[in-house]
C-alpha atoms as a PDB file:
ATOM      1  CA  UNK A   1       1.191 -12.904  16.824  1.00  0.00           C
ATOM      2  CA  UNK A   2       1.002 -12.967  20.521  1.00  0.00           C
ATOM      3  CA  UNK A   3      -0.493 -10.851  23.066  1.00  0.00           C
ATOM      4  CA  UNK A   4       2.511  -8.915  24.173  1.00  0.00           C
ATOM      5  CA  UNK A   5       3.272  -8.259  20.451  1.00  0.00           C
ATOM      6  CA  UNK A   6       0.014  -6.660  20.217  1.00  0.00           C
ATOM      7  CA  UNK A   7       0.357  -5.075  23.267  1.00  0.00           C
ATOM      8  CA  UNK A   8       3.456  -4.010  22.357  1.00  0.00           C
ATOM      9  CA  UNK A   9       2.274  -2.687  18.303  1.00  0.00           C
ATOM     10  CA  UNK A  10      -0.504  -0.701  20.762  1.00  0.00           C
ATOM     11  CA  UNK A  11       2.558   1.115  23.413  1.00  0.00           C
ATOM     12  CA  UNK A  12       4.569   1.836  20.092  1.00  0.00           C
ATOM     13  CA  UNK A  13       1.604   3.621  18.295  1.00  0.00           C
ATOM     14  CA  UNK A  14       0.410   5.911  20.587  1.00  0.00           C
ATOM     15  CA  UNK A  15       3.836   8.394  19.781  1.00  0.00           C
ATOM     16  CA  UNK A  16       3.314   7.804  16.428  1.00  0.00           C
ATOM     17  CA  UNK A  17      -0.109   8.436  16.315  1.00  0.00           C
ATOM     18  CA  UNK A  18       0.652  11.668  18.776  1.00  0.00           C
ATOM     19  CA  UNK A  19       3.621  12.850  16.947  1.00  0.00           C
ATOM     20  CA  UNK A  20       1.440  12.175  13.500  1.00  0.00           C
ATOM     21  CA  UNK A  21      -1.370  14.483  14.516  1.00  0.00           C
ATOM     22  CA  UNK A  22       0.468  17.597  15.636  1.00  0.00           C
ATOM     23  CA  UNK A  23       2.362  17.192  11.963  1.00  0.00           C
ATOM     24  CA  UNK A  24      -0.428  16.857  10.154  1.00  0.00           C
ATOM     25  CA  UNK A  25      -2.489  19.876  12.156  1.00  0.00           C
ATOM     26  CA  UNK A  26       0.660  21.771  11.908  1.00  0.00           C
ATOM     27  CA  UNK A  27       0.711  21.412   7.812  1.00  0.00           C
ATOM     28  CA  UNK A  28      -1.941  19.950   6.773  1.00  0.00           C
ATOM     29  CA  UNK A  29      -2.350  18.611   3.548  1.00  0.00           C
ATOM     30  CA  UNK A  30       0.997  18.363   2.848  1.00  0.00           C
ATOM     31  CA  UNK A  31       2.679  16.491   0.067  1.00  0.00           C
ATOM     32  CA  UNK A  32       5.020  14.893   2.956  1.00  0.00           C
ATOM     33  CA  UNK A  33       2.781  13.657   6.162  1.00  0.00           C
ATOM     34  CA  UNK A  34       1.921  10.456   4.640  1.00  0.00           C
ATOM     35  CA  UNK A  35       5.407   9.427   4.325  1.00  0.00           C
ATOM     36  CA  UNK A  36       6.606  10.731   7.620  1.00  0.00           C
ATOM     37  CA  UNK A  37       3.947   9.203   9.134  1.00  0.00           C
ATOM     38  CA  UNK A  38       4.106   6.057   8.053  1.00  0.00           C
ATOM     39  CA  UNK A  39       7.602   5.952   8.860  1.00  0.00           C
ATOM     40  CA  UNK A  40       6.750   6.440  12.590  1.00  0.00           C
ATOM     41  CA  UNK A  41       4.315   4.177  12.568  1.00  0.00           C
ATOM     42  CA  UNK A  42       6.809   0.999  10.669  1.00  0.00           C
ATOM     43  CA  UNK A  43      10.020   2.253  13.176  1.00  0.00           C
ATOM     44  CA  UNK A  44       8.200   0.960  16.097  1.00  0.00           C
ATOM     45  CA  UNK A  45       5.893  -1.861  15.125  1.00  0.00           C
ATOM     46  CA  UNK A  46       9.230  -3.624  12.891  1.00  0.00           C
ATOM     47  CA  UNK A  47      10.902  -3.243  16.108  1.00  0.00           C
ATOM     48  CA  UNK A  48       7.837  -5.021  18.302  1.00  0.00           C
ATOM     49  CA  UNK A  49       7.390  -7.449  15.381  1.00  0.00           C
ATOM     50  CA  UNK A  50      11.272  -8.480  15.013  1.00  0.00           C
ATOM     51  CA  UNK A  51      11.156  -7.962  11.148  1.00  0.00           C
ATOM     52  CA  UNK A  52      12.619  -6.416   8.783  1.00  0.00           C
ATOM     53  CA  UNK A  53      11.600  -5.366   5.191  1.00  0.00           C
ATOM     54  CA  UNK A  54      13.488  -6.617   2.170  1.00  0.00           C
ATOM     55  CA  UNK A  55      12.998  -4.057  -0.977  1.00  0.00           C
ATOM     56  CA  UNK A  56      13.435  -5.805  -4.358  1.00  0.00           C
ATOM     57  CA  UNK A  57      13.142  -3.702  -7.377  1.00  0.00           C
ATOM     58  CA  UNK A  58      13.639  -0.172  -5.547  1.00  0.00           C
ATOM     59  CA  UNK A  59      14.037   1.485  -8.446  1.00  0.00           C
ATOM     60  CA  UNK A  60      10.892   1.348 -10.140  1.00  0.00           C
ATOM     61  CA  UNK A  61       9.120   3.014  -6.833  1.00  0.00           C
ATOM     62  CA  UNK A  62       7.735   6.056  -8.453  1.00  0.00           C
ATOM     63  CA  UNK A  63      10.133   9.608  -8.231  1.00  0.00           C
ATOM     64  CA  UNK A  64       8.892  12.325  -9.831  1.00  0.00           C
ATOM     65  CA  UNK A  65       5.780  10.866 -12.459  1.00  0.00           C
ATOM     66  CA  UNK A  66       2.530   9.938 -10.394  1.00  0.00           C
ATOM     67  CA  UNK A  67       1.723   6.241 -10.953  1.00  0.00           C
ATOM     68  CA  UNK A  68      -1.239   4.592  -9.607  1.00  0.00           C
ATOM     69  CA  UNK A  69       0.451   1.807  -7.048  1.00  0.00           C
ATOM     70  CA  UNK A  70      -1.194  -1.536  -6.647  1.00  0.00           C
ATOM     71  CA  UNK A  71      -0.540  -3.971  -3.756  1.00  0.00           C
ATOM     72  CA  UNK A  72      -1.746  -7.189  -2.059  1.00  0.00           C
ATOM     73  CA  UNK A  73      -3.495  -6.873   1.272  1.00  0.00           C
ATOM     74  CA  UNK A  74      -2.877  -9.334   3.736  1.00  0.00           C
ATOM     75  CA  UNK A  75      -3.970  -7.933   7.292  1.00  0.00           C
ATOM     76  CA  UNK A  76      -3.972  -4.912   9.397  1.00  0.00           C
ATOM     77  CA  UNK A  77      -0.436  -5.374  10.170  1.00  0.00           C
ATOM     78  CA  UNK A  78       0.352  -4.440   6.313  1.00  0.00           C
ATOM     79  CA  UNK A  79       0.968  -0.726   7.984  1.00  0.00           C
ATOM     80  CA  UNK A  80       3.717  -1.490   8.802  1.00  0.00           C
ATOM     81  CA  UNK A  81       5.367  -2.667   5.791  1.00  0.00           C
ATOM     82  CA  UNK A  82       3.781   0.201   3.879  1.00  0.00           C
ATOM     83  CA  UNK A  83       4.268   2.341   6.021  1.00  0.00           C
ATOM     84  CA  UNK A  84       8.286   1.599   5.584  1.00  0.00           C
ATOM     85  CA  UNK A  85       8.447   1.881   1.828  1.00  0.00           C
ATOM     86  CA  UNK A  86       5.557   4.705   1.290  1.00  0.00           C
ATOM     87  CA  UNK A  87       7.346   7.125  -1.360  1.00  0.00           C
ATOM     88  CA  UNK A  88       7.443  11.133  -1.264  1.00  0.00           C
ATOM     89  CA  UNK A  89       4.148  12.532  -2.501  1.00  0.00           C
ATOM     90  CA  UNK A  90       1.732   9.515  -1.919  1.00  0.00           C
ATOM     91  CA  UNK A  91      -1.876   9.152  -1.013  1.00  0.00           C
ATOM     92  CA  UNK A  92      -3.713   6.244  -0.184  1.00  0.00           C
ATOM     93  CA  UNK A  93      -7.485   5.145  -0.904  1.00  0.00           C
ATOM     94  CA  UNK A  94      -8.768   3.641   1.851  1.00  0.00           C
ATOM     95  CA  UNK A  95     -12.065   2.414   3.351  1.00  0.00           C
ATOM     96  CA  UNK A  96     -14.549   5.603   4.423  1.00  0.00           C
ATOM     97  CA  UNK A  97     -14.526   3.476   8.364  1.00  0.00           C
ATOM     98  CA  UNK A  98     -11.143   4.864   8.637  1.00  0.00           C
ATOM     99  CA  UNK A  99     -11.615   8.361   8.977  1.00  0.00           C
ATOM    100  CA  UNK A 100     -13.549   7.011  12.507  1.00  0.00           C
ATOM    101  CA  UNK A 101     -10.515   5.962  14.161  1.00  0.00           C
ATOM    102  CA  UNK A 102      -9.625   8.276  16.515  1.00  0.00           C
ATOM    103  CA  UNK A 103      -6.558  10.557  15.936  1.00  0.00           C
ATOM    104  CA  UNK A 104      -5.478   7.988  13.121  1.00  0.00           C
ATOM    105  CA  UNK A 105      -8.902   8.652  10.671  1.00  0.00           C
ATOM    106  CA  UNK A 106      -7.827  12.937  11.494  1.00  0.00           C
ATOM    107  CA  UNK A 107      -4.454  11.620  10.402  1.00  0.00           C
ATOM    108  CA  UNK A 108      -5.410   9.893   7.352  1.00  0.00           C
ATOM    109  CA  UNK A 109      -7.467  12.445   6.057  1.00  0.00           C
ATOM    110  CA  UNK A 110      -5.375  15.629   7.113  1.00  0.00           C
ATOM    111  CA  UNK A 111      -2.453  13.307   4.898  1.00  0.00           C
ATOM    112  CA  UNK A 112      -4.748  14.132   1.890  1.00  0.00           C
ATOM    113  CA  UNK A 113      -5.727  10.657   1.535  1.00  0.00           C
ATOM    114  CA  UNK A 114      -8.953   9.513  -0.725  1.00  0.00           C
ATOM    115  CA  UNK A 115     -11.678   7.517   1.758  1.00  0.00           C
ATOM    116  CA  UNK A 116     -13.956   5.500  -0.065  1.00  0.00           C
ATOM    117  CA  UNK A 117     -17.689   3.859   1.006  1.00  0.00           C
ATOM    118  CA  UNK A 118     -17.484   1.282  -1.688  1.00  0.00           C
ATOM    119  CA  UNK A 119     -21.261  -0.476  -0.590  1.00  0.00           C
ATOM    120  CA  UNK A 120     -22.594   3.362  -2.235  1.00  0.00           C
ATOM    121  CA  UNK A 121     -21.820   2.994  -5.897  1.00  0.00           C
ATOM    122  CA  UNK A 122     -21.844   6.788  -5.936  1.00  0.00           C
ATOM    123  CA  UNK A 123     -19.824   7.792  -3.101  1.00  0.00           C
ATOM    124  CA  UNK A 124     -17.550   5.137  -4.535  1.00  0.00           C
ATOM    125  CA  UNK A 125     -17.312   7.323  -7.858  1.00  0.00           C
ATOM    126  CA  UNK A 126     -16.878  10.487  -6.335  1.00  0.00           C
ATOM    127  CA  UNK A 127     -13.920   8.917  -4.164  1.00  0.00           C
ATOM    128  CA  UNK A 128     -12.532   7.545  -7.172  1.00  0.00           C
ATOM    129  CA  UNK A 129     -12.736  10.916  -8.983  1.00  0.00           C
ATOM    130  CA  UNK A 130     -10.918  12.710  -6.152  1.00  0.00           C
ATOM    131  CA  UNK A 131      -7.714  10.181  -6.740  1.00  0.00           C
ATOM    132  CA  UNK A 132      -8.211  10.993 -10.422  1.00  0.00           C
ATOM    133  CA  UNK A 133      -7.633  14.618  -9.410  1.00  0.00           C
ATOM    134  CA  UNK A 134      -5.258  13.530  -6.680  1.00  0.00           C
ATOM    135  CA  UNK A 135      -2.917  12.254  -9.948  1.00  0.00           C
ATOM    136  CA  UNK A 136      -4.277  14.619 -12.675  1.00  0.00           C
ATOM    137  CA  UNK A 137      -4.174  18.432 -11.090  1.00  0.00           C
ATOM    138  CA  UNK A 138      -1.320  17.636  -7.925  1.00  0.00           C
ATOM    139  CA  UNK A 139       0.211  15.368  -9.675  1.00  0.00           C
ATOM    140  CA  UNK A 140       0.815  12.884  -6.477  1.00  0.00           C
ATOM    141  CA  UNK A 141       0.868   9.256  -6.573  1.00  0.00           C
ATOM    142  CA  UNK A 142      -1.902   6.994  -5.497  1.00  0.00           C
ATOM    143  CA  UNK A 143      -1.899   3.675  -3.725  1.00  0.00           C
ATOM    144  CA  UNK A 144      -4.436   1.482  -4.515  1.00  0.00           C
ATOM    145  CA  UNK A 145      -5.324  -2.227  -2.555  1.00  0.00           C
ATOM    146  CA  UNK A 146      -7.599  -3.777  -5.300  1.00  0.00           C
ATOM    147  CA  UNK A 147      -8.554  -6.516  -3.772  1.00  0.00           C
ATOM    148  CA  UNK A 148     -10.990  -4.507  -1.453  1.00  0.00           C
ATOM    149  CA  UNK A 149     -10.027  -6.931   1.867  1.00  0.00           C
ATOM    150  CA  UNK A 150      -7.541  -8.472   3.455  1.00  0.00           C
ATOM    151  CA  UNK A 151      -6.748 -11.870   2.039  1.00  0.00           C
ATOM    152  CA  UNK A 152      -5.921 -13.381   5.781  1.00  0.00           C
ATOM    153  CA  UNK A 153      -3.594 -15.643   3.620  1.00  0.00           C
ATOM    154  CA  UNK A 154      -5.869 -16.918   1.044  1.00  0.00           C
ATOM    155  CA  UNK A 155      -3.812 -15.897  -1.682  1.00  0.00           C
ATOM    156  CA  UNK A 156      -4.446 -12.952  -3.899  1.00  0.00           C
ATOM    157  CA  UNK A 157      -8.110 -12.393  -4.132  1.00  0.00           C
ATOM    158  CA  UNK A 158     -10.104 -11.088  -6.941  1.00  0.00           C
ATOM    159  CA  UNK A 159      -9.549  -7.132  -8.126  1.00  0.00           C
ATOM    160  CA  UNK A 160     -11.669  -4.700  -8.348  1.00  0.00           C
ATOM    161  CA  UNK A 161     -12.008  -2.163 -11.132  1.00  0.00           C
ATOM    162  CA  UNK A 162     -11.282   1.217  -9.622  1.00  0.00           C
ATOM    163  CA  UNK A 163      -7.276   1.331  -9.735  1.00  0.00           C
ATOM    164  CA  UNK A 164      -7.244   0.414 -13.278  1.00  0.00           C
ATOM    165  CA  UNK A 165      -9.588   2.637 -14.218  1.00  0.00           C
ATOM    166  CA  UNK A 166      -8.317   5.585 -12.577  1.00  0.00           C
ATOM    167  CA  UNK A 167      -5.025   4.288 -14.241  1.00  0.00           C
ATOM    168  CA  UNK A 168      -6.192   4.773 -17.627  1.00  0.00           C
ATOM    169  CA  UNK A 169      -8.130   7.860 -17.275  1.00  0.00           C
ATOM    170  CA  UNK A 170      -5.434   9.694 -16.088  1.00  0.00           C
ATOM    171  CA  UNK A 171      -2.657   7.728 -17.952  1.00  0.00           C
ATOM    172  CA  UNK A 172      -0.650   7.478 -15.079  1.00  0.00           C
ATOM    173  CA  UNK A 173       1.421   4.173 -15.200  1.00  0.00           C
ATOM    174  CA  UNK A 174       0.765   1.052 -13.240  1.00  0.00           C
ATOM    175  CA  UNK A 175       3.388   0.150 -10.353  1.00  0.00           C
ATOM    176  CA  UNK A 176       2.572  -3.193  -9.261  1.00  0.00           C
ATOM    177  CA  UNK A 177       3.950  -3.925  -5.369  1.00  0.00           C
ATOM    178  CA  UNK A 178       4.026  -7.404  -4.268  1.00  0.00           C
ATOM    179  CA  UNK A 179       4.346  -8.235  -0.081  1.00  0.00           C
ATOM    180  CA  UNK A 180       5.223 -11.939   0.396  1.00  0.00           C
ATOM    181  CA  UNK A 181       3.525 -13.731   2.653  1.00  0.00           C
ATOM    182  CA  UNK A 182       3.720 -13.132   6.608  1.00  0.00           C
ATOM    183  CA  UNK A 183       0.815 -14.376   8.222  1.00  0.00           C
ATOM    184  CA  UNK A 184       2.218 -18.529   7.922  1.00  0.00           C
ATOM    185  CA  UNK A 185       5.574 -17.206   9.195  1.00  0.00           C
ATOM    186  CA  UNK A 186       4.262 -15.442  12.225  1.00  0.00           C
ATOM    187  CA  UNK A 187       2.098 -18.520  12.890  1.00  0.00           C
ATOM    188  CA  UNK A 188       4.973 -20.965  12.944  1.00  0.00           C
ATOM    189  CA  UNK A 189       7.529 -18.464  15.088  1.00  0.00           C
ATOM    190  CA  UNK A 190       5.899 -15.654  16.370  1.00  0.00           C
ATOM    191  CA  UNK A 191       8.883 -14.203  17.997  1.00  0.00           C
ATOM    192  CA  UNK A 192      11.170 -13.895  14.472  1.00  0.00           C
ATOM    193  CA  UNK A 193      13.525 -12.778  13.629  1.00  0.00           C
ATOM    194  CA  UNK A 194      10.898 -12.571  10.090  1.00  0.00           C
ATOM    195  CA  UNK A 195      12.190 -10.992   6.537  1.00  0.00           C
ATOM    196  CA  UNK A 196       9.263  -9.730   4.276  1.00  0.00           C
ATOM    197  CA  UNK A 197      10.480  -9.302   1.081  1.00  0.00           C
ATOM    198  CA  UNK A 198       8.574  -6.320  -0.891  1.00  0.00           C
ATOM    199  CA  UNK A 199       9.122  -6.818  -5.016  1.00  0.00           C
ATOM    200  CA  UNK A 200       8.303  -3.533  -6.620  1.00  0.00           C
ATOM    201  CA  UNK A 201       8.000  -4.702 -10.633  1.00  0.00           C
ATOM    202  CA  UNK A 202       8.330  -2.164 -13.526  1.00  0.00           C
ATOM    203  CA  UNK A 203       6.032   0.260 -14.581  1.00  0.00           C
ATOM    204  CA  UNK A 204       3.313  -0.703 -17.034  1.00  0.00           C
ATOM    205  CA  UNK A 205       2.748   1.984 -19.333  1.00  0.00           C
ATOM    206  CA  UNK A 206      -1.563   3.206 -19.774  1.00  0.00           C
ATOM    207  CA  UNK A 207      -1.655   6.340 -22.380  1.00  0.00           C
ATOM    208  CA  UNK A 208      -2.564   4.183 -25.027  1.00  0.00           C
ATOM    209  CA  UNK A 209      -5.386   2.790 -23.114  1.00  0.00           C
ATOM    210  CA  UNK A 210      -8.921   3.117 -22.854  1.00  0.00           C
ATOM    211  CA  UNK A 211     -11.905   2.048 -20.608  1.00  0.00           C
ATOM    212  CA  UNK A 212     -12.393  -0.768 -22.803  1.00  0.00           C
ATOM    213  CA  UNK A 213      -9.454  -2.282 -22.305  1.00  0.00           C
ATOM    214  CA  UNK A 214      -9.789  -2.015 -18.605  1.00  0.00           C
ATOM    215  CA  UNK A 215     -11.116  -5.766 -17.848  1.00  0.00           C
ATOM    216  CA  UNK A 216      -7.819  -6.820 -19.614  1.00  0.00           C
ATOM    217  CA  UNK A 217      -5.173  -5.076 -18.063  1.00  0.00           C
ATOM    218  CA  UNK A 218      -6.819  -5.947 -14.496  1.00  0.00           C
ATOM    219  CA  UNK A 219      -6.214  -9.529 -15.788  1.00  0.00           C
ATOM    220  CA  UNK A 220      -2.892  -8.742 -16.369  1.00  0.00           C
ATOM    221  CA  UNK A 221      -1.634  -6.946 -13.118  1.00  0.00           C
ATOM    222  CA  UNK A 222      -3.137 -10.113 -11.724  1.00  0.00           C
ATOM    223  CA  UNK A 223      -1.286 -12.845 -13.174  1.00  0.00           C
ATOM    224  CA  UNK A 224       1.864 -10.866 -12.823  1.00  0.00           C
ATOM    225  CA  UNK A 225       1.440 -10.520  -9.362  1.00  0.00           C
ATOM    226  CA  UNK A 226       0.468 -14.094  -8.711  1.00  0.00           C
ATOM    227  CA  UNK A 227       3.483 -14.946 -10.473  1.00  0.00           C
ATOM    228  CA  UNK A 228       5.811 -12.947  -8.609  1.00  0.00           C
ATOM    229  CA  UNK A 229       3.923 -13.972  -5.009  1.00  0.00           C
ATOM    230  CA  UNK A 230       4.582 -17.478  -5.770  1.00  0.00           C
ATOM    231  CA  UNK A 231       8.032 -16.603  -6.459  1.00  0.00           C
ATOM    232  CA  UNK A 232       8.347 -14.500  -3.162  1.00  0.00           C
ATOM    233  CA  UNK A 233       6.517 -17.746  -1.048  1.00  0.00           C
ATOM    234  CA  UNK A 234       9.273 -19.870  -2.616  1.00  0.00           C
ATOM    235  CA  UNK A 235       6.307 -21.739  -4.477  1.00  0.00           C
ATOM    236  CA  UNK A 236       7.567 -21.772  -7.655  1.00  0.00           C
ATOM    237  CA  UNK A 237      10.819 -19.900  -9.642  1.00  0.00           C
ATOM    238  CA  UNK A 238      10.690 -16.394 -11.736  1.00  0.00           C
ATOM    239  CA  UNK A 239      13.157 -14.290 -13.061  1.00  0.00           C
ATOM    240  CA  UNK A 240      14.619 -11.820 -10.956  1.00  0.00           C
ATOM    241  CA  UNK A 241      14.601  -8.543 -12.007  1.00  0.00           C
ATOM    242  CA  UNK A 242      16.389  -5.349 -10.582  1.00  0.00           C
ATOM    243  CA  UNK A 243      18.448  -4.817  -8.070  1.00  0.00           C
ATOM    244  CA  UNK A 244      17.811  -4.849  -4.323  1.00  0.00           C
ATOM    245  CA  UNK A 245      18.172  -2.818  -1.443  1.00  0.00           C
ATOM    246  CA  UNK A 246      17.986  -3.504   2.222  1.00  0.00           C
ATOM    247  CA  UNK A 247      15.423  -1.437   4.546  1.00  0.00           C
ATOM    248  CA  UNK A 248      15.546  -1.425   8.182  1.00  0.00           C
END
């Protein structure tokens, strides 16, 4: 990415950001901001970006049952590409240094989203326990980024407990969301046109789970996801599954 593209992501976020905070002061808390805002934010960085998002496996985004929503993390510019295919009734955990951001962090928050200081093991567990409620008593989905950083295209790093447990305490069901990777393409052409393809793969079911078998299905979200990145990076073939839509 080049400087007028991030001069350009920086022009085409200030409406977004405006428009975003007079929503979310005029309702706050509502069950909608998070998707209308993120879908101001992905209309004019796409645009600046020249790329589009591919949607694989639309169907399984979650409707009207809360699932806790897992996803790779590549860079900042994963906003975007959230921000394009963020469902009705969503709310994110993100990092507690958010909220600091001016206008976006009132945003974020006013969104009802969960911000988490993971370095303070305790203000990491009352975080978690307000997506737990976020799931249990509203009965919104939450979006989860387990691997706690951005990757910067090192490949999917190592998870962290939190999703999976709030998964299985609440026995909300697992959507997995794989992004392929960007980062290389942008480096080789960073004008585009670009395609990111977004897989969304089935729900994995958690009432019969407990805490115990937490460590497990971590391991399993993870391999599946590797799988299907390699797939998506045109590494290595997997079976196709679903049908596919075309967004923006």
């Amino acid at each position: 990415m080049n400087w007028a593209q991030k001069i350009g992501l920086f022009i085409a976020a200030v409406p977004a950001t405006f428009a975003g905070f007079i929503l979310c002061v005029a309702r706050p808390f509502h069950r909608g901001n998070n998707k209308a805002c993120a879908r101001m934010y992905a209309w004019g960085g796409l645009r600046v970006l020249n790329t589009r998002v591919r949607l694989e496996g639309w169907q399984h985004m979650p409707a009207e049952r809360p699932h806790v929503m897992v996803a790779n993390h590549q860079s900042n510019l994963d906003l975007y590409f959230y921000g394009q295919i963020t469902p009705e009734n969503a709310v994110v955990v993100g990092k507690k240094s958010l909220g600091w951001i001016p206008f976006f962090g009132q945003i974020f928050w006013l969104g009802g989203n969960v911000l988490i200081q993971r370095r303070h093991r305790q203000k990491a567990m009352t975080a978690m326990n307000a997506a737990n409620q976020a799931i249990a008593c509203r009965g919104q989905s939450v979006w989860i980024l387990p691997e706690g950083t951005r990757s910067r295209g090192r490949g999917l790093l190592p998870f962290r407990k939190g999703a999976f447990q709030t998964a299985v305490m609440t026995g909300a069901p697992i959507t997995l969301i794989c992004f392929s990777d960007y980062l290389k393409a942008y480096e080789q052409s960073p004008h585009g046109p670009h395609t990111v393809t977004v897989r969304v793969l089935p729900p994995i079911p958690t009432e019969h789970l407990g805490i115990k078998d937490v460590p497990d299905l971590m391991a399993r979200c993870r391999a599946l996801m590797i799988q299907h990145l390699t797939d998506l990076n045109g590494e290595s073939p997997v079976t196709d599954e679903g049908h596919e839509q075309q967004v923006a």
